[in-house]
N, C-alpha and C. Protein backbone atom coordinates (compact mmCIF):
# COMPACT_ATOMS: atom_id res chain seq x y z
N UNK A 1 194.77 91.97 -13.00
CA UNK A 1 195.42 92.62 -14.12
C UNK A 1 196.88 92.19 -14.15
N UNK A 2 197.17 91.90 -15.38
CA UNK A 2 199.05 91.70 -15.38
C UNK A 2 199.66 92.79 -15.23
N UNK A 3 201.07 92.53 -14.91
CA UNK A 3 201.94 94.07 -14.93
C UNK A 3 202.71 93.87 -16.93
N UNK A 4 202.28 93.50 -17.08
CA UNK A 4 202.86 93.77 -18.60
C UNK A 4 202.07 95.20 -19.41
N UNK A 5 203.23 95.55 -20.15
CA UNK A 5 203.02 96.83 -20.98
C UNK A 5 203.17 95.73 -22.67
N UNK A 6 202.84 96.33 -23.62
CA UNK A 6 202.90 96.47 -24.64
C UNK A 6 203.52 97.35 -25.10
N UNK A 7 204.71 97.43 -26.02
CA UNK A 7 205.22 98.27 -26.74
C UNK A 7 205.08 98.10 -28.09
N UNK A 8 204.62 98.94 -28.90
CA UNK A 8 204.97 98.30 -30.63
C UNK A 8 205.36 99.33 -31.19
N UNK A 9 206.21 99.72 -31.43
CA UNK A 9 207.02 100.67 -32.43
C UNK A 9 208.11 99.81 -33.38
N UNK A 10 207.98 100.51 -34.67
CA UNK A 10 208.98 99.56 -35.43
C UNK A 10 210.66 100.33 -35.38
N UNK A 11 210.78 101.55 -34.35
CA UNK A 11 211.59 102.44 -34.16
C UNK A 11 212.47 101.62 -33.14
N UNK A 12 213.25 100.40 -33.35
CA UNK A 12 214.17 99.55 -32.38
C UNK A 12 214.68 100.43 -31.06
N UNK A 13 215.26 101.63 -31.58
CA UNK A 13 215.89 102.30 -29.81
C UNK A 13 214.64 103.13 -29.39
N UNK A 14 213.52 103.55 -29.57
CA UNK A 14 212.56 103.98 -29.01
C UNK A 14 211.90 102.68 -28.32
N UNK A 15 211.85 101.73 -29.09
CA UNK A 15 210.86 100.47 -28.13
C UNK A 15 211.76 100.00 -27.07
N UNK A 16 213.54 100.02 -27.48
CA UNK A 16 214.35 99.70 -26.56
C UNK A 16 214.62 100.69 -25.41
N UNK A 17 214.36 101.93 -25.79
CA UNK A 17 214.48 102.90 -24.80
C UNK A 17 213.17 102.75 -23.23
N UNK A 18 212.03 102.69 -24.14
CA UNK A 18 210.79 102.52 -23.27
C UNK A 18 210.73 101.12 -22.35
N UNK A 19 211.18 100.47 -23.08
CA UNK A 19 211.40 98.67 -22.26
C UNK A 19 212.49 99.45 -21.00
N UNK A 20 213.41 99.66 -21.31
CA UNK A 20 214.11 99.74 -20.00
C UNK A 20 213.83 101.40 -19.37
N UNK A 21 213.21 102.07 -19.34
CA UNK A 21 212.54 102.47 -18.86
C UNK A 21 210.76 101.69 -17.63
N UNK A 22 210.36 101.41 -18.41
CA UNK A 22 209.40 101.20 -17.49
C UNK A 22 209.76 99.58 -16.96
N UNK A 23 211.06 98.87 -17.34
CA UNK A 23 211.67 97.63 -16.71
C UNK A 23 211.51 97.97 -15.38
N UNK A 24 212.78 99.32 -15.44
CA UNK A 24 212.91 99.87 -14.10
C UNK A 24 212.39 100.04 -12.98
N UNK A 25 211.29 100.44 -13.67
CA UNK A 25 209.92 100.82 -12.54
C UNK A 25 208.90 99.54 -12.44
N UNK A 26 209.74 98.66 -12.73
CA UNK A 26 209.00 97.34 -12.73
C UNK A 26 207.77 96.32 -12.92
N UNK A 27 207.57 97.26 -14.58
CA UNK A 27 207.03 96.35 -15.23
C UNK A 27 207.48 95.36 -16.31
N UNK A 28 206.47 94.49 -16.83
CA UNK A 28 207.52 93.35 -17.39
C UNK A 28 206.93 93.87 -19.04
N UNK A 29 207.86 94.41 -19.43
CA UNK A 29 207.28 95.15 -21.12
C UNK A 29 208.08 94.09 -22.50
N UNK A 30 207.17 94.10 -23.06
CA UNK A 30 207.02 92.69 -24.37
C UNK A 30 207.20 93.84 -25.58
N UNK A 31 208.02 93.88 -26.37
CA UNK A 31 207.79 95.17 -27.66
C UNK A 31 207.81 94.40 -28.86
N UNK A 32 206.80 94.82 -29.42
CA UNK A 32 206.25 94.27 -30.89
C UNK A 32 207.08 95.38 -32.08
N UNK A 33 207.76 95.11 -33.24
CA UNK A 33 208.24 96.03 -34.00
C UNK A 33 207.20 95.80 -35.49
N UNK A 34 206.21 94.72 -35.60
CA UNK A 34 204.68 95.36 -36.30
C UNK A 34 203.51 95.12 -36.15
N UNK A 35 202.66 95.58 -36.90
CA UNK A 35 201.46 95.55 -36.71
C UNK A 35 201.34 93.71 -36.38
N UNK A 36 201.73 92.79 -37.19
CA UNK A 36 201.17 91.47 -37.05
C UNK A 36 201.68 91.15 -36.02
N UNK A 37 203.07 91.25 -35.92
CA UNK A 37 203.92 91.04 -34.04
C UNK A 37 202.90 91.27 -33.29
N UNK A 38 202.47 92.40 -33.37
CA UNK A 38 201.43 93.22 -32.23
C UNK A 38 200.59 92.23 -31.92
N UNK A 39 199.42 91.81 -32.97
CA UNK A 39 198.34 91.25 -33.17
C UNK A 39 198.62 89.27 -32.25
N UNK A 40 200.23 89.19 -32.61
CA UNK A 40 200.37 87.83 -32.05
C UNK A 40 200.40 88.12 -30.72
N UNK A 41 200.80 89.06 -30.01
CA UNK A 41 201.71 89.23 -28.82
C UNK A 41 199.60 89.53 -27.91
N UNK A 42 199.35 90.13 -28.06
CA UNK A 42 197.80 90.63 -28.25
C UNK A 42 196.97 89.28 -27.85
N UNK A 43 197.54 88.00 -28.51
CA UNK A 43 196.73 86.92 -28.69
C UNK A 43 197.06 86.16 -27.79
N UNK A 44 198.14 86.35 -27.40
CA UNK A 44 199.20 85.20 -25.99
C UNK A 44 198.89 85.68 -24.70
N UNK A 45 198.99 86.81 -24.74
CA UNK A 45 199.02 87.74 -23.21
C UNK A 45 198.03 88.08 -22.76
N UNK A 46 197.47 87.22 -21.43
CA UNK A 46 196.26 87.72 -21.37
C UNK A 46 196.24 89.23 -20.30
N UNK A 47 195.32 89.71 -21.30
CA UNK A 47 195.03 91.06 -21.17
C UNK A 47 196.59 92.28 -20.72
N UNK A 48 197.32 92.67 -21.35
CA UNK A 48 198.43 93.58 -21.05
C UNK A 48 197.50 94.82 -20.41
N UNK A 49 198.30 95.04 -18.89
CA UNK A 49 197.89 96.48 -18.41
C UNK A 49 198.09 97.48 -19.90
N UNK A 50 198.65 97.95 -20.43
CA UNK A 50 198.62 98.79 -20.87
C UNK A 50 199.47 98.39 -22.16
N UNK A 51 198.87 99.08 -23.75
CA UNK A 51 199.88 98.59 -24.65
C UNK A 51 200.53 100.43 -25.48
N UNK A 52 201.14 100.83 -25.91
CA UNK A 52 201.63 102.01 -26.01
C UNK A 52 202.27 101.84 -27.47
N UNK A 53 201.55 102.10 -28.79
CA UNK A 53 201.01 101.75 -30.19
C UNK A 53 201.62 102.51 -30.63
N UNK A 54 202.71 102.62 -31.80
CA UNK A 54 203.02 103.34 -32.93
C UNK A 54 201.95 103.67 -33.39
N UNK A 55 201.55 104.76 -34.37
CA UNK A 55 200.15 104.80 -35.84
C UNK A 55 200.40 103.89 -36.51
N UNK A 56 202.31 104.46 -37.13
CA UNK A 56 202.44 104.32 -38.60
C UNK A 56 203.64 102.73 -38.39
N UNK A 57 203.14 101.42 -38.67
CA UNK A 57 203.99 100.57 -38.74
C UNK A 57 204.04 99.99 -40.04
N UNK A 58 205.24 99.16 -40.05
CA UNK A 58 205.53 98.93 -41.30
C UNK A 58 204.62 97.88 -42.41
N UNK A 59 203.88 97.06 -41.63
CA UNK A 59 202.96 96.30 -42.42
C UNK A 59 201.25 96.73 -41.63
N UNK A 60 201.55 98.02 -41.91
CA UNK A 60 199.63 98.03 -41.38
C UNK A 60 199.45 99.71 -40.72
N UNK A 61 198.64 99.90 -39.96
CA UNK A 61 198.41 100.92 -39.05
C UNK A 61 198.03 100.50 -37.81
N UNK A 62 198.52 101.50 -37.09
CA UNK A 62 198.50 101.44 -34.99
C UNK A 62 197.01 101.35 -34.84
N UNK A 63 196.28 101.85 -35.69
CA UNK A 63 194.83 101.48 -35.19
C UNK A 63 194.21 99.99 -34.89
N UNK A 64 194.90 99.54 -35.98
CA UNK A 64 194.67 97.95 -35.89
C UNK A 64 194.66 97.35 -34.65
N UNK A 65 195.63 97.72 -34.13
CA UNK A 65 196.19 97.08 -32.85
C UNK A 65 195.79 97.47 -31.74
N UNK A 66 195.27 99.07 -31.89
CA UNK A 66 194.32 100.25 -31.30
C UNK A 66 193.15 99.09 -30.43
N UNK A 67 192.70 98.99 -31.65
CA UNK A 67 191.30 97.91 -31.68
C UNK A 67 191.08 96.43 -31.02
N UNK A 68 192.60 96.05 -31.62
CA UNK A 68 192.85 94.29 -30.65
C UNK A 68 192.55 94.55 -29.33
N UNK A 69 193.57 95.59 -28.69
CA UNK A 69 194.19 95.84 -27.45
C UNK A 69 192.71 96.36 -26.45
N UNK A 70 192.07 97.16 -27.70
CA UNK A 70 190.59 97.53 -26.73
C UNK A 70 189.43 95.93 -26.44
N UNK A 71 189.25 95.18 -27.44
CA UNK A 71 188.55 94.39 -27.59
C UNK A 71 189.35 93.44 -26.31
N UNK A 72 190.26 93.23 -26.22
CA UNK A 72 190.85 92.44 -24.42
C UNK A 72 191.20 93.64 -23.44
N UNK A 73 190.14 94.73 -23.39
CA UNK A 73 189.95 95.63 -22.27
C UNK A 73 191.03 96.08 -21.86
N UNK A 74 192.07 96.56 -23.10
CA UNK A 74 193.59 96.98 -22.84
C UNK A 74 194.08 98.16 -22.91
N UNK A 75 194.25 99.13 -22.35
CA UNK A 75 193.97 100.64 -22.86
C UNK A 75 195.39 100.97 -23.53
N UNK A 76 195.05 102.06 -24.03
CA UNK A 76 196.31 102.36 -25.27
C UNK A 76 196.27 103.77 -24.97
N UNK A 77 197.64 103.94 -25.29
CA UNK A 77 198.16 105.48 -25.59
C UNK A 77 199.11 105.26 -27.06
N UNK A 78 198.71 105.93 -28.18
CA UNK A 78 199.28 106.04 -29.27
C UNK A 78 200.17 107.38 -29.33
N UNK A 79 200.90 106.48 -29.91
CA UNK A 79 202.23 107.76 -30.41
C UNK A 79 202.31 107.45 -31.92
N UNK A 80 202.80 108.68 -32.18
CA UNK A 80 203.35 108.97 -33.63
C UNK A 80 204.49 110.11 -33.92
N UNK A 81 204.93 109.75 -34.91
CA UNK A 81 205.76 111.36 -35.72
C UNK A 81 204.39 112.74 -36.08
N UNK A 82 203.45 111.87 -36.66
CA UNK A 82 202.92 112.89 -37.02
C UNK A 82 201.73 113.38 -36.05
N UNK A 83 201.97 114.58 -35.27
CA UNK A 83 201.34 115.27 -33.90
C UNK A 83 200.05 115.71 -34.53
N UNK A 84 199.55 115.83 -35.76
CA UNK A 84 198.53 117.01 -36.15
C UNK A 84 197.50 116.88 -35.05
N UNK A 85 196.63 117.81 -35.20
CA UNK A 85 195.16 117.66 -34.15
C UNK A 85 194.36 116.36 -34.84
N UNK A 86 194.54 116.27 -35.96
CA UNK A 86 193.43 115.45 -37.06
C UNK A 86 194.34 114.17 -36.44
N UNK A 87 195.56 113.90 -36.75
CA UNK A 87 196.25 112.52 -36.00
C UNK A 87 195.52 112.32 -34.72
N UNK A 88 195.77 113.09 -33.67
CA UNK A 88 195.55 113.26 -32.18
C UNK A 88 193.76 112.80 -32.10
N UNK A 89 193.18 113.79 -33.12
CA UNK A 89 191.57 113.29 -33.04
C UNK A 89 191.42 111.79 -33.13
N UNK A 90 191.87 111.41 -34.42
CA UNK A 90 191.74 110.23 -35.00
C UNK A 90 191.68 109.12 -33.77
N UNK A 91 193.18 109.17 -33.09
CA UNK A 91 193.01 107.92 -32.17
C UNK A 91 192.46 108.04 -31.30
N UNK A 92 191.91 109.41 -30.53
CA UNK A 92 191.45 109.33 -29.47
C UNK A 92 189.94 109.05 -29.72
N UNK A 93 189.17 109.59 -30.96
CA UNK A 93 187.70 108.91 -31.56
C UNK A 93 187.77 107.38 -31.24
N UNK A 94 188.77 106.82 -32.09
CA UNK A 94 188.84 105.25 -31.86
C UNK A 94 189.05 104.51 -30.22
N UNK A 95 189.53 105.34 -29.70
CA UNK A 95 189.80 104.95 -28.34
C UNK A 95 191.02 104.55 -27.39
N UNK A 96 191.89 105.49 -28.03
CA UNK A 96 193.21 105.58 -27.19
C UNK A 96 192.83 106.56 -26.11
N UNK A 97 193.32 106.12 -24.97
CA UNK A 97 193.23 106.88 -23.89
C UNK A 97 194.54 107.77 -23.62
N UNK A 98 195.40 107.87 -24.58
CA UNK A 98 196.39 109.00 -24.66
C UNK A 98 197.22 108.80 -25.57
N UNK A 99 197.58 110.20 -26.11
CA UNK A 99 198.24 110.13 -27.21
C UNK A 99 199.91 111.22 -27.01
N UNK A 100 200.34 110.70 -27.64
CA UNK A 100 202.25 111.44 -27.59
C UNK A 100 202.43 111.73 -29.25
N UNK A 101 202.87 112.66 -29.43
CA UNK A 101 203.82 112.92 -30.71
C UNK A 101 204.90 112.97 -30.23
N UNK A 102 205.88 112.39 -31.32
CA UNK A 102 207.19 111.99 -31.36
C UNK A 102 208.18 113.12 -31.65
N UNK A 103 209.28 113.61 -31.00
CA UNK A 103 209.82 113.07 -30.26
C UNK A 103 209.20 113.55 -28.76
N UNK A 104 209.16 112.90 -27.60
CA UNK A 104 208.53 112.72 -26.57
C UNK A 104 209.07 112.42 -25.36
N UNK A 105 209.05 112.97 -23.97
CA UNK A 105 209.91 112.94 -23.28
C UNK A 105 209.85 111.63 -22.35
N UNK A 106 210.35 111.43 -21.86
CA UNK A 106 210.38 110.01 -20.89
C UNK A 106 209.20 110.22 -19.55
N UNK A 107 209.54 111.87 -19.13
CA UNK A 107 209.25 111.92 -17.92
C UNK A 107 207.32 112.24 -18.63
N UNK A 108 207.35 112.41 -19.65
CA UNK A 108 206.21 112.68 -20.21
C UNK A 108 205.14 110.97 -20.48
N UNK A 109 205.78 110.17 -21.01
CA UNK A 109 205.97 108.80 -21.13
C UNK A 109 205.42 108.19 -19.69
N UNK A 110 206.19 108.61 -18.84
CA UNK A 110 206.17 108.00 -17.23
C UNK A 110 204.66 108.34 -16.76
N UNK A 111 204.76 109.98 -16.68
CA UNK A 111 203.54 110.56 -16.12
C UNK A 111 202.17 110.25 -16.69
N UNK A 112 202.10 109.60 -17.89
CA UNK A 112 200.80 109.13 -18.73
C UNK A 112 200.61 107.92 -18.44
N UNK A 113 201.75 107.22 -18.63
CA UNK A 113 201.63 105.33 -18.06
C UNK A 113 200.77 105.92 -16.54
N UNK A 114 201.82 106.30 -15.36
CA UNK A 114 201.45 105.83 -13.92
C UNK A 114 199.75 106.77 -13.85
N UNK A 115 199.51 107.59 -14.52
CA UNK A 115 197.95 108.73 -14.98
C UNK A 115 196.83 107.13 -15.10
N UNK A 116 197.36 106.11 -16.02
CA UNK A 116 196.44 105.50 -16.47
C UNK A 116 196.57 104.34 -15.42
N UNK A 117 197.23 103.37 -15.47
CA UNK A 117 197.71 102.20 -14.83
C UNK A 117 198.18 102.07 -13.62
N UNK A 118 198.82 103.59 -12.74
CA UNK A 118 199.25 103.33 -11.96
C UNK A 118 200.80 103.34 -12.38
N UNK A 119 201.43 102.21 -11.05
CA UNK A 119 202.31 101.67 -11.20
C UNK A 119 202.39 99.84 -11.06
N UNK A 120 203.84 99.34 -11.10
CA UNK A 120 203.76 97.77 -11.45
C UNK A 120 203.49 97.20 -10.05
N UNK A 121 203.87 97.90 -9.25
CA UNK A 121 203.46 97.86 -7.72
C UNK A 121 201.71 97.48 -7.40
N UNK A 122 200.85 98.02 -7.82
CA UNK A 122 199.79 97.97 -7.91
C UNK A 122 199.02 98.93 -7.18
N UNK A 123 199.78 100.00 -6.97
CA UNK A 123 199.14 101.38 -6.62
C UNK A 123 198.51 101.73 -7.76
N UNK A 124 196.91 101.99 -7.34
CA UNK A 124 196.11 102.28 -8.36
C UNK A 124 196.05 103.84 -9.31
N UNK A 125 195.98 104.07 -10.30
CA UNK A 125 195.55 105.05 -11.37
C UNK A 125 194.53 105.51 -10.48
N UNK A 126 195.27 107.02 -10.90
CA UNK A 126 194.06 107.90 -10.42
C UNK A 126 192.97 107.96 -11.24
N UNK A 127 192.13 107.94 -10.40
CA UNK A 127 190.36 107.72 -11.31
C UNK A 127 189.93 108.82 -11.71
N UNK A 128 190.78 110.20 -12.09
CA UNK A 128 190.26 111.10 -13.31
C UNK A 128 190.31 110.07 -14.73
N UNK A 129 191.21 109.18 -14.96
CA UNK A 129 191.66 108.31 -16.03
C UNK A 129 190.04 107.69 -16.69
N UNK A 130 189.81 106.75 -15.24
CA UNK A 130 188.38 106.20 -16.02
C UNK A 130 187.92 106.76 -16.88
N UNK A 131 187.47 105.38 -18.43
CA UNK A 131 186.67 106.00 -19.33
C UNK A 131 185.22 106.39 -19.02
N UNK A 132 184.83 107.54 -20.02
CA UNK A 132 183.86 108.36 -20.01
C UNK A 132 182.65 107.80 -19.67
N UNK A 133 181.58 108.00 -19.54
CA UNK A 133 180.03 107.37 -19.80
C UNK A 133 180.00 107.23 -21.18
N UNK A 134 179.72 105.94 -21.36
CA UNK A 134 179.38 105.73 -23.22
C UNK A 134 178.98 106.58 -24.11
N UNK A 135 178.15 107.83 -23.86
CA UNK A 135 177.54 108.90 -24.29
C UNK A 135 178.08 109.90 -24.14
N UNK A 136 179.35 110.16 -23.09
CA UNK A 136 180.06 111.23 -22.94
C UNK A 136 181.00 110.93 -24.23
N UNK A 137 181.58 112.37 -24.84
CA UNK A 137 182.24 112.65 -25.53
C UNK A 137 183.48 112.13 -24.67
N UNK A 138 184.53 111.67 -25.08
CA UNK A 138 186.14 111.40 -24.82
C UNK A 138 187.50 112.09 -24.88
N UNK A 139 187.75 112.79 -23.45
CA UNK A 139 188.28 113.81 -23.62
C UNK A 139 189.76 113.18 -24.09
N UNK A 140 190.13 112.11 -23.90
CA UNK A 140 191.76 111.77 -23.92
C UNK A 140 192.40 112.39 -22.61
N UNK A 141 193.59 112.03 -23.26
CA UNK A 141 194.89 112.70 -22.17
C UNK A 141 196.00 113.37 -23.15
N UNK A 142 195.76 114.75 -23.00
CA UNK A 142 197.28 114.86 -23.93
C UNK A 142 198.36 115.63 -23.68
N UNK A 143 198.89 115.26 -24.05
CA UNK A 143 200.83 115.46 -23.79
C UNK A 143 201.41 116.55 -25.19
């Protein structure tokens, strides 16, 4: 697995905030500001530990990218402004393995990355994370 994150928010100091954040903790994070960025960055990198998806970007929707990121076995946690349960359902049906409404805390941010991935170290994710049995319903992770 690489230590790269995915970021795509078209929110410049939120993607800049999260890059040096999880820099720190030493991973190597790539931030996409849209949907097509996403989709290129998606196409170069093989397989990103983890990519961490706006919904709402400026040329498209976070699902899109939802979908790239799953199809190269990439797990996602989506964020948005808009928290509703129906938002929150939405991505976690499609297959985000955690979701944040905006605004969102760091230490909240931290504790969901190292929940899923671990850390860049390669201390493993705790295995409550593993996805479900194909037939099990999908509980998510939420914040």
């Amino acid at each position: 697995m690489t230590h790269t994150i995915l970021v795509v928010d078209d929110e410049r100091d939120l993607a800049a905030t999260c890059q040096r954040l999880l820099s720190r903790r030493g991973w190597h994070v790539v931030t996409a500001d849209s949907r097509k960025a996403a989709l290129t960055v998606l196409a170069r990198i093989p397989r990103p530990a983890l990519a961490i998806v706006d919904r709402q970007l400026p040329d498209g929707d976070g699902l899109d990218v939802l979908r790239a990121a799953l199809a190269v076995d990439t797990p996602v946690i989506m964020v948005t402004g808009y928290g509703s349960a129906a938002t929150r359902r939405l991505a976690l049906d499609e297959g985000a393995v955690g979701f944040l409404a905006k605004p969102f805390s760091t230490h909240d941010l931290l504790e969901l990355v190292r929940r899923i991935v671990g850390d860049a170290s390669g201390t493993a994710a705790a295995p409550a994370i593993l996805p479900p049995a194909p037939d099990a319903p999908r509980p998510g992770i939420h914040c």
